[in-house]
Protein backbone atom coordinates (compact mmCIF):
# COMPACT_ATOMS: atom_id res chain seq x y z
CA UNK A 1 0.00 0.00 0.00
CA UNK A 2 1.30 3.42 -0.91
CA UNK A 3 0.57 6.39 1.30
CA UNK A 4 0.76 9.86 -0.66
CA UNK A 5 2.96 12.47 1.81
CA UNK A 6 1.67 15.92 1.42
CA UNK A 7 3.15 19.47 2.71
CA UNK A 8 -0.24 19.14 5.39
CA UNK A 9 0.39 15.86 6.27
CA UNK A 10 4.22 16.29 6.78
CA UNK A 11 3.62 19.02 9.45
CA UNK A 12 0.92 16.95 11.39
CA UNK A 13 3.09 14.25 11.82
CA UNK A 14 6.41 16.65 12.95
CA UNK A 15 3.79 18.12 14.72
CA UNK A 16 2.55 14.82 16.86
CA UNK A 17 6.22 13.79 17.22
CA UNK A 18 7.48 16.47 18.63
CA UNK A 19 5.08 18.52 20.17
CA UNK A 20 5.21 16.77 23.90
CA UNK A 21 8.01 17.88 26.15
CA UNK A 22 9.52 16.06 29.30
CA UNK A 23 7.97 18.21 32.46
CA UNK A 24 11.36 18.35 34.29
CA UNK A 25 13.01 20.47 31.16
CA UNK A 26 13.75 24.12 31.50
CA UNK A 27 11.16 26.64 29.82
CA UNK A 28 11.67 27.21 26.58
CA UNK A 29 12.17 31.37 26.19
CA UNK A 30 10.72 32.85 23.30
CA UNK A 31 9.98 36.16 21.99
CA UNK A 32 6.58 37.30 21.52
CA UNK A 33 5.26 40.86 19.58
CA UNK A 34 2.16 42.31 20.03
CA UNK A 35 1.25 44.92 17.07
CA UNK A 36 -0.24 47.68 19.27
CA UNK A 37 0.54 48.01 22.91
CA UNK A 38 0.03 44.97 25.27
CA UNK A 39 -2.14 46.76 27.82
CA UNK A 40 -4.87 47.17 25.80
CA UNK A 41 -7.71 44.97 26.30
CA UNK A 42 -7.69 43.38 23.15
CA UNK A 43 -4.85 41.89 24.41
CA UNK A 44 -7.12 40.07 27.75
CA UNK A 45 -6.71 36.74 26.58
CA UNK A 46 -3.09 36.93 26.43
CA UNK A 47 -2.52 38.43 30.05
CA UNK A 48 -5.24 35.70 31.32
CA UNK A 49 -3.19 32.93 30.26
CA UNK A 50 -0.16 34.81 32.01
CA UNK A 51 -1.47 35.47 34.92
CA UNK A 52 -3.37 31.72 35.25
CA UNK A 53 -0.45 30.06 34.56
CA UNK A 54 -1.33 28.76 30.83
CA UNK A 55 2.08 29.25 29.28
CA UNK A 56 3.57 27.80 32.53
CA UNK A 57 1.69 24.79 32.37
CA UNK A 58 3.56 24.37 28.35
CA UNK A 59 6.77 25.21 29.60
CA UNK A 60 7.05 28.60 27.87
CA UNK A 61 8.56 31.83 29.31
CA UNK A 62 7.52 34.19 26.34
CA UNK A 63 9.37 37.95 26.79
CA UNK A 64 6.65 40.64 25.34
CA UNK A 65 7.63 43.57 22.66
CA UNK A 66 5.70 45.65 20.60
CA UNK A 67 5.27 46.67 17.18
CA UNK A 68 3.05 48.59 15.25
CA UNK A 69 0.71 46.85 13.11
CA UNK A 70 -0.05 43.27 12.63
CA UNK A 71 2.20 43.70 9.18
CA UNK A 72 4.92 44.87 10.86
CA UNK A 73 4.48 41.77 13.49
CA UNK A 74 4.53 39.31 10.51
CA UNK A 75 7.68 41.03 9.05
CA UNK A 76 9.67 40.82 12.40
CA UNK A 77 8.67 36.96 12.83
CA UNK A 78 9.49 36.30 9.77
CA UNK A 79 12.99 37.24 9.66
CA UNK A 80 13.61 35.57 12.99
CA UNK A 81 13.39 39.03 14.94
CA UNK A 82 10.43 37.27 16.97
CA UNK A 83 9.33 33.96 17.56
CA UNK A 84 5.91 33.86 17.24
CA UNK A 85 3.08 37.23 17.38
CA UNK A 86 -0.25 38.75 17.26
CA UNK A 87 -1.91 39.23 13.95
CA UNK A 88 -5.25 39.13 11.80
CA UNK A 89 -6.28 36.37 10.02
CA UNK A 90 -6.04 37.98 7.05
CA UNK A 91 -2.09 39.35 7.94
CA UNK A 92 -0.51 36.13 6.35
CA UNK A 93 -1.98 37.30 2.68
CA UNK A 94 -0.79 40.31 3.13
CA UNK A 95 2.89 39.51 3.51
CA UNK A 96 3.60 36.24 2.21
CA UNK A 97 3.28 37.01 -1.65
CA UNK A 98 6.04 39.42 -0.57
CA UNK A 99 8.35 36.96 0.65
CA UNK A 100 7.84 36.47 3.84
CA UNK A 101 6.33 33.33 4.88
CA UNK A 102 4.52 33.35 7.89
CA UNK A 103 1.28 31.97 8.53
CA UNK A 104 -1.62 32.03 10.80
CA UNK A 105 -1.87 29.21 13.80
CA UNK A 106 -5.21 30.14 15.85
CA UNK A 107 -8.00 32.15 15.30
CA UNK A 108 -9.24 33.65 18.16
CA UNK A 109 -13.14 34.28 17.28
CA UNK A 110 -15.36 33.73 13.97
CA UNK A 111 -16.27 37.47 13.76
CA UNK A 112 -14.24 40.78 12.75
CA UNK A 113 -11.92 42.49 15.30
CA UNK A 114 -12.33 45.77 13.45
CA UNK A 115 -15.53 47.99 12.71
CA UNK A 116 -16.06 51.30 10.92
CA UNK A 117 -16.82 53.53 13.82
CA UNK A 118 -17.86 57.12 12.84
CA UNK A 119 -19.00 59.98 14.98
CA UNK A 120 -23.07 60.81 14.91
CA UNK A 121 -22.68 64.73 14.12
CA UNK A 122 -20.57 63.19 10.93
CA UNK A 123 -23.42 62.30 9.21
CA UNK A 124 -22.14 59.03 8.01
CA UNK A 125 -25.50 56.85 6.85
CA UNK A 126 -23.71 54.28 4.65
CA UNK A 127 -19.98 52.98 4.47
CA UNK A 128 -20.59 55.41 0.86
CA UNK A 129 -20.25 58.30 2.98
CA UNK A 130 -17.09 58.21 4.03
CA UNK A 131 -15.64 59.84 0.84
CA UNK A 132 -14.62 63.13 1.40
CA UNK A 133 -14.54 62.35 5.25
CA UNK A 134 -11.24 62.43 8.25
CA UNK A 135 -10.43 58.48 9.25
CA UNK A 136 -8.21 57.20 11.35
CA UNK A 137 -6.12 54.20 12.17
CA UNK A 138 -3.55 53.28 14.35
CA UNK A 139 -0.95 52.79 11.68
CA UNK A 140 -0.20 51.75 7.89
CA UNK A 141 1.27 48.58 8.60
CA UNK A 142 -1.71 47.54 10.68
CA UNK A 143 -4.49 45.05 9.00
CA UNK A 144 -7.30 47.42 9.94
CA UNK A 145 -5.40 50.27 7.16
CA UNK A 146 -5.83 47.49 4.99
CA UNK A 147 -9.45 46.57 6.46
CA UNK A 148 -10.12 50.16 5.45
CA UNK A 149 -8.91 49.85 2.28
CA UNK A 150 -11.04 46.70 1.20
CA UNK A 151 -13.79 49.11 2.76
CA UNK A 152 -13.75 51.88 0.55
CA UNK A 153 -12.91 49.73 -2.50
CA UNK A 154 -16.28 48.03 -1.72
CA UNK A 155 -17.92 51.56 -2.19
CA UNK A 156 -15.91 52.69 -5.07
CA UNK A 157 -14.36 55.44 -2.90
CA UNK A 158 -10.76 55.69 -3.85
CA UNK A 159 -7.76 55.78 -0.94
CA UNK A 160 -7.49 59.49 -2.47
CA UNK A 161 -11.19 60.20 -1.52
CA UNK A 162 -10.76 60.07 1.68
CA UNK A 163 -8.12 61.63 4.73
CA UNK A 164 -6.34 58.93 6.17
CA UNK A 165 -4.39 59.47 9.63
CA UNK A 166 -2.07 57.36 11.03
CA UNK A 167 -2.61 58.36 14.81
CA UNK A 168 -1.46 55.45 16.55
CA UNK A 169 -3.39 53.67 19.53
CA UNK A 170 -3.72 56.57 21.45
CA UNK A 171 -4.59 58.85 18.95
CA UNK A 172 -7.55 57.17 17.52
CA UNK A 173 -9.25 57.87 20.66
CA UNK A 174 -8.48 61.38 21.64
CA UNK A 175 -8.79 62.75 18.11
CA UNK A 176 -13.07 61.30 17.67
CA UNK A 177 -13.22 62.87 21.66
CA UNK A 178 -12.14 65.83 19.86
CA UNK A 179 -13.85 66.05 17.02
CA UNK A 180 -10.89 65.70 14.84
CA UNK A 181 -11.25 62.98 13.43
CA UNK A 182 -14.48 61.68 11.70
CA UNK A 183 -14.10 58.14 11.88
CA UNK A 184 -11.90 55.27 13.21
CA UNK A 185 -11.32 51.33 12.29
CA UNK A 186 -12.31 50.67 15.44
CA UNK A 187 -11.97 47.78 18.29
CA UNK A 188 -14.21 47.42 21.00
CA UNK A 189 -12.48 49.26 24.05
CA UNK A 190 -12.21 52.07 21.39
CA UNK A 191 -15.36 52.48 20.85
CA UNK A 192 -16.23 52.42 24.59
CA UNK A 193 -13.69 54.97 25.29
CA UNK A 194 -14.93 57.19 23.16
CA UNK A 195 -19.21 56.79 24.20
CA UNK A 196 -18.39 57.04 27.56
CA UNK A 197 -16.16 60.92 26.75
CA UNK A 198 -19.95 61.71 25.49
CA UNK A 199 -19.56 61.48 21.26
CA UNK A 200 -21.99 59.20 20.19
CA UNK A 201 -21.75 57.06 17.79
CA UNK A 202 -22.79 55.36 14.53
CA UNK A 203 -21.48 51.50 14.12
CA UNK A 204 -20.59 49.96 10.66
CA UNK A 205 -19.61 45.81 10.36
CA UNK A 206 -17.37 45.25 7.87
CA UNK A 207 -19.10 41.70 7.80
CA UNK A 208 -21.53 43.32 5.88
CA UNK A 209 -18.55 44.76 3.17
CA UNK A 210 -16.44 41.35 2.81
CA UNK A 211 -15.90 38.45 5.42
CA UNK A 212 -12.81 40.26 7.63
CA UNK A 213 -11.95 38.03 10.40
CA UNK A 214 -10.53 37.94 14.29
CA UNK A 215 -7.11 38.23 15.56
CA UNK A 216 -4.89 35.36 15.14
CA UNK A 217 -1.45 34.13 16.09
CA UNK A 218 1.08 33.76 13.65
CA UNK A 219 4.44 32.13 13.26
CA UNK A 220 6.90 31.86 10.35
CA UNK A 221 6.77 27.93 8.84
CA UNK A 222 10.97 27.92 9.93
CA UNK A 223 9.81 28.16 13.88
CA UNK A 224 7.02 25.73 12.75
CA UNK A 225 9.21 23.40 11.58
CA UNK A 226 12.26 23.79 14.10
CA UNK A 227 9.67 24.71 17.26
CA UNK A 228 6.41 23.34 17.39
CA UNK A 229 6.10 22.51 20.54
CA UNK A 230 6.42 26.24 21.37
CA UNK A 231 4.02 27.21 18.93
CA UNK A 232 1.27 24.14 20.12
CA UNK A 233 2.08 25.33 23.52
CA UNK A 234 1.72 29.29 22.67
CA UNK A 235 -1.62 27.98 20.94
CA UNK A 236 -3.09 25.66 23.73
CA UNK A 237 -2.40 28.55 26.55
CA UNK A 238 -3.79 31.19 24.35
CA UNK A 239 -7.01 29.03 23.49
CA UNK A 240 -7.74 27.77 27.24
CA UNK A 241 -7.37 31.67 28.01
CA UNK A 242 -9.82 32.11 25.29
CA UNK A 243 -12.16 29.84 26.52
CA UNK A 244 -12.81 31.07 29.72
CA UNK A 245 -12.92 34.81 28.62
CA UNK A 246 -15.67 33.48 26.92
CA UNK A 247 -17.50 31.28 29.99
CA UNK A 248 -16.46 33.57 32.73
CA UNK A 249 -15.85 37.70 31.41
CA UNK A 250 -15.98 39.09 34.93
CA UNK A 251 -13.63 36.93 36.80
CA UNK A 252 -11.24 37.46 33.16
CA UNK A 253 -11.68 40.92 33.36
CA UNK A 254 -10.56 41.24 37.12
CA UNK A 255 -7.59 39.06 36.44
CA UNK A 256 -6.40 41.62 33.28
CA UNK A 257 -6.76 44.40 36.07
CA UNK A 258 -4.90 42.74 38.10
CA UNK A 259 -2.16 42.43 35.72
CA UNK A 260 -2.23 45.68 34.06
CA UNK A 261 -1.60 48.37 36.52
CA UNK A 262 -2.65 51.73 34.37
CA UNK A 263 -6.34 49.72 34.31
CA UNK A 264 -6.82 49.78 38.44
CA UNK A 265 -10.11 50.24 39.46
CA UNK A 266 -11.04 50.29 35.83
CA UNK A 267 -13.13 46.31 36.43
CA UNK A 268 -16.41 47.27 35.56
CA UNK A 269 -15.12 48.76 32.55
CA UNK A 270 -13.17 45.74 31.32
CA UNK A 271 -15.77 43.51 31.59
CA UNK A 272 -17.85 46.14 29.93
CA UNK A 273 -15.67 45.58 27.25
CA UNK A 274 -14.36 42.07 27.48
CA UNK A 275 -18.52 41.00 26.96
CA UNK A 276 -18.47 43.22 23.57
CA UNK A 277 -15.74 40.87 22.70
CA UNK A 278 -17.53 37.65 23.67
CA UNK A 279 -20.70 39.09 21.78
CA UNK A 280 -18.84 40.69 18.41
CA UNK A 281 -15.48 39.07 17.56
CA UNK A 282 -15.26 35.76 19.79
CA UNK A 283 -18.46 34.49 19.17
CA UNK A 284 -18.32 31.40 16.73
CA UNK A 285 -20.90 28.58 15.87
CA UNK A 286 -19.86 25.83 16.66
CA UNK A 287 -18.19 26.51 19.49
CA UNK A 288 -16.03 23.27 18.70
CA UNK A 289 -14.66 25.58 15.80
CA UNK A 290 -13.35 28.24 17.68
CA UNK A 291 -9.53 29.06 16.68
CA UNK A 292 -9.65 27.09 12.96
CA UNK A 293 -9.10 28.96 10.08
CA UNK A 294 -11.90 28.07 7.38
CA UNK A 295 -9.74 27.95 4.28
CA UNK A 296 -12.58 28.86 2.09
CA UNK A 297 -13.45 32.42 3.91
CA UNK A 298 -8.93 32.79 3.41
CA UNK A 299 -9.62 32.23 -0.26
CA UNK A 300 -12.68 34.80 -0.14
CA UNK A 301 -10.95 37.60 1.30
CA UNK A 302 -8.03 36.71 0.00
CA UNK A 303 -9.87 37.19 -3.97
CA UNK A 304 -11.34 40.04 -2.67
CA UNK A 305 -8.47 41.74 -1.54
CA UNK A 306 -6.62 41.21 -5.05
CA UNK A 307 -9.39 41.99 -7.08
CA UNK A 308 -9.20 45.46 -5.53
CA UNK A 309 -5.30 45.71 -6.02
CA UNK A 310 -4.65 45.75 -2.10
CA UNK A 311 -2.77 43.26 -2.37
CA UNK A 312 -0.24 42.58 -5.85
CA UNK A 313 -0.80 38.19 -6.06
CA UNK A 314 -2.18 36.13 -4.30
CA UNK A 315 -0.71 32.82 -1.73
CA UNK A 316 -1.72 29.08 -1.87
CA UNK A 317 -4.26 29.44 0.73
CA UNK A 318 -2.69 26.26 2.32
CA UNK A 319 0.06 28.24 2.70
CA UNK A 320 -1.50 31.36 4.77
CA UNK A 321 -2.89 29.02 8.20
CA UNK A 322 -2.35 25.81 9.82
CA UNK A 323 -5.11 24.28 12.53
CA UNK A 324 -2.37 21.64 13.07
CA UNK A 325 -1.94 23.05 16.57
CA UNK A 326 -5.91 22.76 17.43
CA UNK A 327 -7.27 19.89 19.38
């Protein structure tokens, strides 16, 4: 009997061979980027499994640095600067027809991170709208400047149409408070922010435009091959955290506090916005799905993007995830 070896099947079986490590050996260090700052609560998942003891429990000892953007994550793990980061889902067809081949390992929800968030007095009724108007994002090599982009090319509005500020994570915030800014590509605890300073809001899902997707956790396929049991471990921690921000936001939410200092006495604020991200960007049907990458919504956004020339080619969509590391 012959067995046919693929690229897929190849991995799995590195994957299963290597991925279980003797408790008695020292952690394996790695280096982990986040693409905006770490003490935002997008991040809660991440400082749950820290502060539980997830990445313990695999062995790992991860040191945290930022960059800015999910693009510029996926270029600094894939020349070896980091080990393994925070992206998009769609992050990996962004860079790898550029050389740079890095892929996605867990998805963490079945809905968008990002929506179009506009101020009320803007007088934004449709996504069409926007031409002509102020946006903001937190930088050009983040996915949600290229979320934008797919966006506007949705509603024929040209990137020329429109003002486009790179403000940063701070910025996005303070400039809708101050009316500088008409819009944002927005994340939850944005969004709060920015109700509770008294602007009120109109909401846009980019759902509605083309399927954008959650955050994800990518690695390049050389610490895939050479580490996988730092990547299975990075992606086991990272889902068990995800799973009980899910069953349990309170408690989550008082354990981020605890870890982040600048968020003391912030709790019932966290969870506020913690349950928005249970409701809008974690939520996925069926549950049993949660962190796989559907390789047929990859190959939709990935046709999307390069039918609207945001991106120049497009990847093997095999190549842009792996679920290998889900069990």
């Amino acid at each position: 009997m012959s067995v046919r070896l693929t690229r897929r099947t190849a991995l799995g079986a590195l994957i299963a061979a290597t991925a279980i490590r003797p408790a008695w050996s020292a952690p394996e260090k790695a280096r982990y980027l986040f693409p905006a700052p770490s003490s935002l609560p997008a991040f809660i998942p991440f400082h749950v499994a820290q502060k539980r003891g997830y990445f313990a429990a695999q062995n790992i000892e991860l040191e945290v640095q930022t960059a800015r953007g999910a693009v510029e994550v996926a270029k600094q793990v894939a020349v070896g600067n980091a080990d393994i980061g925070g992206g998009l889902g769609e992050t990996s067809m962004i860079v790898r027809p550029n050389g740079l081949a890095v892929r996605g390992v867990a998805l963490l929800g079945q809905q968008p991170l990002f929506q179009i968030v506009t101020r009320k007095a803007a007088g934004v009724k449709t996504l069409a709208d926007l031409r002509g108007k102020k946006l903001g994002v937190i930088g050009y090599q983040d996915t949600g400047y290229y979320a934008l982009l797919a966006v506007l090319a949705a509603n024929g509005i040209k990137r020329d149409d429109v003002e486009v500020q790179s403000v940063g994570p701070a910025g996005v915030t303070q400039l809708m408070i101050a009316q500088s800014l008409d819009g944002i590509v927005a994340v939850a605890e944005w969004s709060d922010a920015i109700e509770t300073a008294g602007v009120a809001l109109d909401y846009f899902r980019i759902d509605n435009v083309f399927p954008a997707m959650a955050q994800a956790i990518v690695a390049s396929d050389k610490i895939i091959k050479e580490r996988p049991a730092l990547v299975g471990g990075v992606v086991k921690a990272m889902m068990q955290a995800l799973r009980d921000c899910i069953a349990d936001p309170a408690s989550c939410a008082r354990d981020f506090v605890a870890a982040v200092p600048q968020h003391q006495g912030k709790g019932a604020e966290m969870e506020r916005v913690l349950r928005r991200y249970v409701t809008d960007v974690y939520r996925t049907e069926p549950a049993s799905a949660l962190g796989r990458f559907d390789p047929a919504r990859l190959a939709k956004v990935q046709a999307f993007y390069l039918k609207n020339n945001i991106i120049a080619s497009a990847a093997p969509v095999e190549d842009l995830y792996s679920n290998a590391f889900l069990t």
